[in-house]
N, C-alpha and C. Protein backbone atom coordinates (compact mmCIF):
# COMPACT_ATOMS: atom_id res chain seq x y z
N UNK A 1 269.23 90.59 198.96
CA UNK A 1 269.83 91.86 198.57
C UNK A 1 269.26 92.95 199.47
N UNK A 2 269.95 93.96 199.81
CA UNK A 2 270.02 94.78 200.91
C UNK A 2 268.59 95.81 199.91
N UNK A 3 267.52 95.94 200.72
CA UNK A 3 266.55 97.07 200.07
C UNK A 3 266.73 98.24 199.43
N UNK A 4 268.37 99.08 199.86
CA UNK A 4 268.60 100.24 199.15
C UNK A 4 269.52 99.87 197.64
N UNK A 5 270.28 98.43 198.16
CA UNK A 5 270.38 98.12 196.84
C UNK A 5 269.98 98.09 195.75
N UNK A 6 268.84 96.85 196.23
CA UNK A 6 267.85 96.81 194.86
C UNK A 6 266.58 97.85 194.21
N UNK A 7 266.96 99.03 195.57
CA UNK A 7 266.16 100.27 194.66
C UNK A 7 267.43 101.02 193.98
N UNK A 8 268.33 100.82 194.18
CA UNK A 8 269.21 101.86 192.96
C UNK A 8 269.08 100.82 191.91
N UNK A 9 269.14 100.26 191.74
CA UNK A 9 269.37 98.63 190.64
C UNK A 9 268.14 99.20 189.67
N UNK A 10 266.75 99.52 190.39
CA UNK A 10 265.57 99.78 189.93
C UNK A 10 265.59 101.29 189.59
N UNK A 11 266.49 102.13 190.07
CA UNK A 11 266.25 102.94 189.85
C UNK A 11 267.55 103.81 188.24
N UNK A 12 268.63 102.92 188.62
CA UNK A 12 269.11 102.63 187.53
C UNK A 12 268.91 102.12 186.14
N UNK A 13 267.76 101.08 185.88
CA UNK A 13 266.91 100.94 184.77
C UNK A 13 266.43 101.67 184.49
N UNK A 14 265.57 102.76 185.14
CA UNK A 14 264.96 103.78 185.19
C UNK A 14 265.86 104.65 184.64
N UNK A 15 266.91 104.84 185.18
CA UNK A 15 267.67 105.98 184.10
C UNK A 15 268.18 106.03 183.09
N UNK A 16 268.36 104.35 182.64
CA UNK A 16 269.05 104.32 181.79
C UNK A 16 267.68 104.68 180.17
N UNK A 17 266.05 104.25 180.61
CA UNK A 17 265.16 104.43 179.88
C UNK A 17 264.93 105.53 179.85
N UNK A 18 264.72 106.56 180.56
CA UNK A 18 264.37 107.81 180.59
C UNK A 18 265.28 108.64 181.11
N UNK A 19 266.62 108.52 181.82
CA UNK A 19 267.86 109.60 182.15
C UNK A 19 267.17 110.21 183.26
N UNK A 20 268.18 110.72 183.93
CA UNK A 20 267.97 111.31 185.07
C UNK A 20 268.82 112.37 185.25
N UNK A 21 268.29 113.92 185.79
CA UNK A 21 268.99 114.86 184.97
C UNK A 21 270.15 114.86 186.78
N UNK A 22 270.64 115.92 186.45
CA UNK A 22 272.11 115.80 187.73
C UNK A 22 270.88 116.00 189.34
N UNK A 23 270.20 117.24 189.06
CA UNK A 23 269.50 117.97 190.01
C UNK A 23 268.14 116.18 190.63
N UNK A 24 267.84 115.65 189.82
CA UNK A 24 266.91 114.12 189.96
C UNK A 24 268.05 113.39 190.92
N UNK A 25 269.13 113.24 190.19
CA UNK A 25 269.78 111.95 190.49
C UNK A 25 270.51 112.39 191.81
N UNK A 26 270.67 113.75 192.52
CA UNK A 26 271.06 114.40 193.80
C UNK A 26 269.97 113.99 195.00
N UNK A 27 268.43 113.77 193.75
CA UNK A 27 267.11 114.04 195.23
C UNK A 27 266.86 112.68 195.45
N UNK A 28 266.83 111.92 194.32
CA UNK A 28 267.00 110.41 194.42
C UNK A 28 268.06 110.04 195.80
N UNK A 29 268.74 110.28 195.31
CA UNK A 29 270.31 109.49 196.20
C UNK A 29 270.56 110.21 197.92
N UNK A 30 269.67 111.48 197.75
CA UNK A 30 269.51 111.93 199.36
C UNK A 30 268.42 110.82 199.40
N UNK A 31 267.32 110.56 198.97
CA UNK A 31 266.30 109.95 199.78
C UNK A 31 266.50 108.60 199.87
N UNK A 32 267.62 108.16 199.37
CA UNK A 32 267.72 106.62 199.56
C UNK A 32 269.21 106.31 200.61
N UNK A 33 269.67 107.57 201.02
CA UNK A 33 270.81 107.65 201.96
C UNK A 33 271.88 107.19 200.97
N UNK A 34 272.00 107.51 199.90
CA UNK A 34 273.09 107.09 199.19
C UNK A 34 274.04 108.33 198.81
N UNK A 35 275.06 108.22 198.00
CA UNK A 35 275.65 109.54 197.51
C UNK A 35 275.24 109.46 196.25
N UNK A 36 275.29 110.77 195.65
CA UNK A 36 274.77 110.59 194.04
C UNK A 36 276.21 109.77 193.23
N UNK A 37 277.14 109.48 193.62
CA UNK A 37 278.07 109.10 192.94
C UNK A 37 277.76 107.43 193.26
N UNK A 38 277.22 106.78 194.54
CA UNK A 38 276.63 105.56 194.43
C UNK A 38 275.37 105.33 193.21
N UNK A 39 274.80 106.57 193.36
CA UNK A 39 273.97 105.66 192.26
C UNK A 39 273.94 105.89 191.04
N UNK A 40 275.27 106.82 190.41
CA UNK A 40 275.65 106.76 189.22
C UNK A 40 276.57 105.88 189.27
N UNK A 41 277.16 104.93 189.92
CA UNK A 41 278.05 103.88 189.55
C UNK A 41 276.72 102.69 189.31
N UNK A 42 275.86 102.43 190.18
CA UNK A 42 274.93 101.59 190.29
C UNK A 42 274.21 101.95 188.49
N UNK A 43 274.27 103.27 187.89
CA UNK A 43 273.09 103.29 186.62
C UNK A 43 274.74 102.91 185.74
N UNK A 44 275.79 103.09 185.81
CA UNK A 44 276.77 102.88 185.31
C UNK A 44 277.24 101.31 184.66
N UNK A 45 277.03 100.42 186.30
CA UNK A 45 277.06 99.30 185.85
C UNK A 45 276.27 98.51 184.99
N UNK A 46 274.76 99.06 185.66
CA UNK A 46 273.45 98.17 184.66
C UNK A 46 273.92 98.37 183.12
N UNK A 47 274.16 99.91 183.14
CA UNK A 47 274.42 100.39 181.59
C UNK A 47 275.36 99.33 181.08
N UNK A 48 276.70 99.34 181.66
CA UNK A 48 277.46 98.16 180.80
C UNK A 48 277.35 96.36 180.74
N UNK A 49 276.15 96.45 181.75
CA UNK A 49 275.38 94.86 181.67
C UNK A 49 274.84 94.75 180.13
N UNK A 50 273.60 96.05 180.64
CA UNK A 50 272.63 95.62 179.24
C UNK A 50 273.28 95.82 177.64
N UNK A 51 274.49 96.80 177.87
CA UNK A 51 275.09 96.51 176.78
C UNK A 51 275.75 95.26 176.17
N UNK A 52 276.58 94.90 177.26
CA UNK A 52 277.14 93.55 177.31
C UNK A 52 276.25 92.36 176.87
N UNK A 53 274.94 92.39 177.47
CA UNK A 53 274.09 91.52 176.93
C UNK A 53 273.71 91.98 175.61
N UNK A 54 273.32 92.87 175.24
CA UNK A 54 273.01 93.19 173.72
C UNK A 54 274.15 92.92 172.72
N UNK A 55 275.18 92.41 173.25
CA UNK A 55 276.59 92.51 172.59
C UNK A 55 276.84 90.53 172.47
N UNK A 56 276.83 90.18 173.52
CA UNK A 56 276.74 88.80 173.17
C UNK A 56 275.59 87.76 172.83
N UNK A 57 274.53 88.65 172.37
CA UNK A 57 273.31 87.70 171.56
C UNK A 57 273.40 88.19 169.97
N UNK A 58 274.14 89.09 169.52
CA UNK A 58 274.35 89.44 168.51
C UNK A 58 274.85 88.55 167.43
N UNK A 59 273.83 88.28 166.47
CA UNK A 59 274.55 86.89 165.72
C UNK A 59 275.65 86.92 165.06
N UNK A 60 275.92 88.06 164.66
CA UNK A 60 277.66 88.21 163.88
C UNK A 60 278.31 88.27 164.73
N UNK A 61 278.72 88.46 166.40
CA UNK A 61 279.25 88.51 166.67
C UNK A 61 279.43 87.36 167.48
N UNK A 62 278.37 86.34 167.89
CA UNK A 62 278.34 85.46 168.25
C UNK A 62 279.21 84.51 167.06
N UNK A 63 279.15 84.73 165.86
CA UNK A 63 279.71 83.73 164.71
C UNK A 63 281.38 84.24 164.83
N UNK A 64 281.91 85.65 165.17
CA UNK A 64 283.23 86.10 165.24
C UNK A 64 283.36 85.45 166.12
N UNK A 65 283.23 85.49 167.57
CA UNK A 65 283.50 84.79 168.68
C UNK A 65 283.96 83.77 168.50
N UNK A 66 283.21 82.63 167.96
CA UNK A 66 283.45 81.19 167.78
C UNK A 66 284.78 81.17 166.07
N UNK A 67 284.59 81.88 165.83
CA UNK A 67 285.76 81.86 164.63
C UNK A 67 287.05 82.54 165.70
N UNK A 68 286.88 83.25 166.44
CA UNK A 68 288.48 84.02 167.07
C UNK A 68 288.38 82.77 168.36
N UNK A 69 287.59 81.53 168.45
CA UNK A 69 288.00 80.94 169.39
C UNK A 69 288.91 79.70 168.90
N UNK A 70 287.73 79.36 167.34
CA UNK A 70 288.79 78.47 166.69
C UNK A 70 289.96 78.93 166.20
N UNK A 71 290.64 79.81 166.28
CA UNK A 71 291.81 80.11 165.61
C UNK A 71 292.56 80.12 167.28
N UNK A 72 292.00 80.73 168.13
CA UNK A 72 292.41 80.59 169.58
C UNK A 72 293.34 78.99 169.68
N UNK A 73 292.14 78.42 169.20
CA UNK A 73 292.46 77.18 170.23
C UNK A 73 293.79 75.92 168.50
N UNK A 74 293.88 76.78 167.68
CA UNK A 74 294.90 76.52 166.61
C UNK A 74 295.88 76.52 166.89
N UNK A 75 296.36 77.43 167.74
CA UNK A 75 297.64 78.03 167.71
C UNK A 75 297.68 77.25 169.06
């Protein structure tokens, strides 16, 4: 992975724990040669990872899943 990558990646965890206000996430993204709109897509995506993961270890919803798969696979 390309080095400026995996510092927005890192630096995206980072925002998503503690936020990063507009004026941060402008001085960030000059010093990593990025645009601030790269590395709000970059804190954007992690955001809908770690949700996504918090979403499919969820035991009720892990038990819906497998009930809307058996009815899936009924029809």
């Amino acid at each position: 992975m390309h080095d400026t990558q995996a510092t927005i990646l890192i630096l995206a965890a980072v925002a998503l724990s503690d936020g990063l206000t507009e004026a941060t996430t402008a001085r960030v993204a000059e010093g990593l040669s990025v645009t601030p709109r790269e590395l709000t897509d970059a804190y954007i995506h992690e955001m809908r990872q770690r949700v996504l993961e918090e979403l499919l270890i969820h035991p009720d919803l892990v038990r819906l899943d497998g009930r809307l798969d058996a009815i899936a696979r009924a029809n």
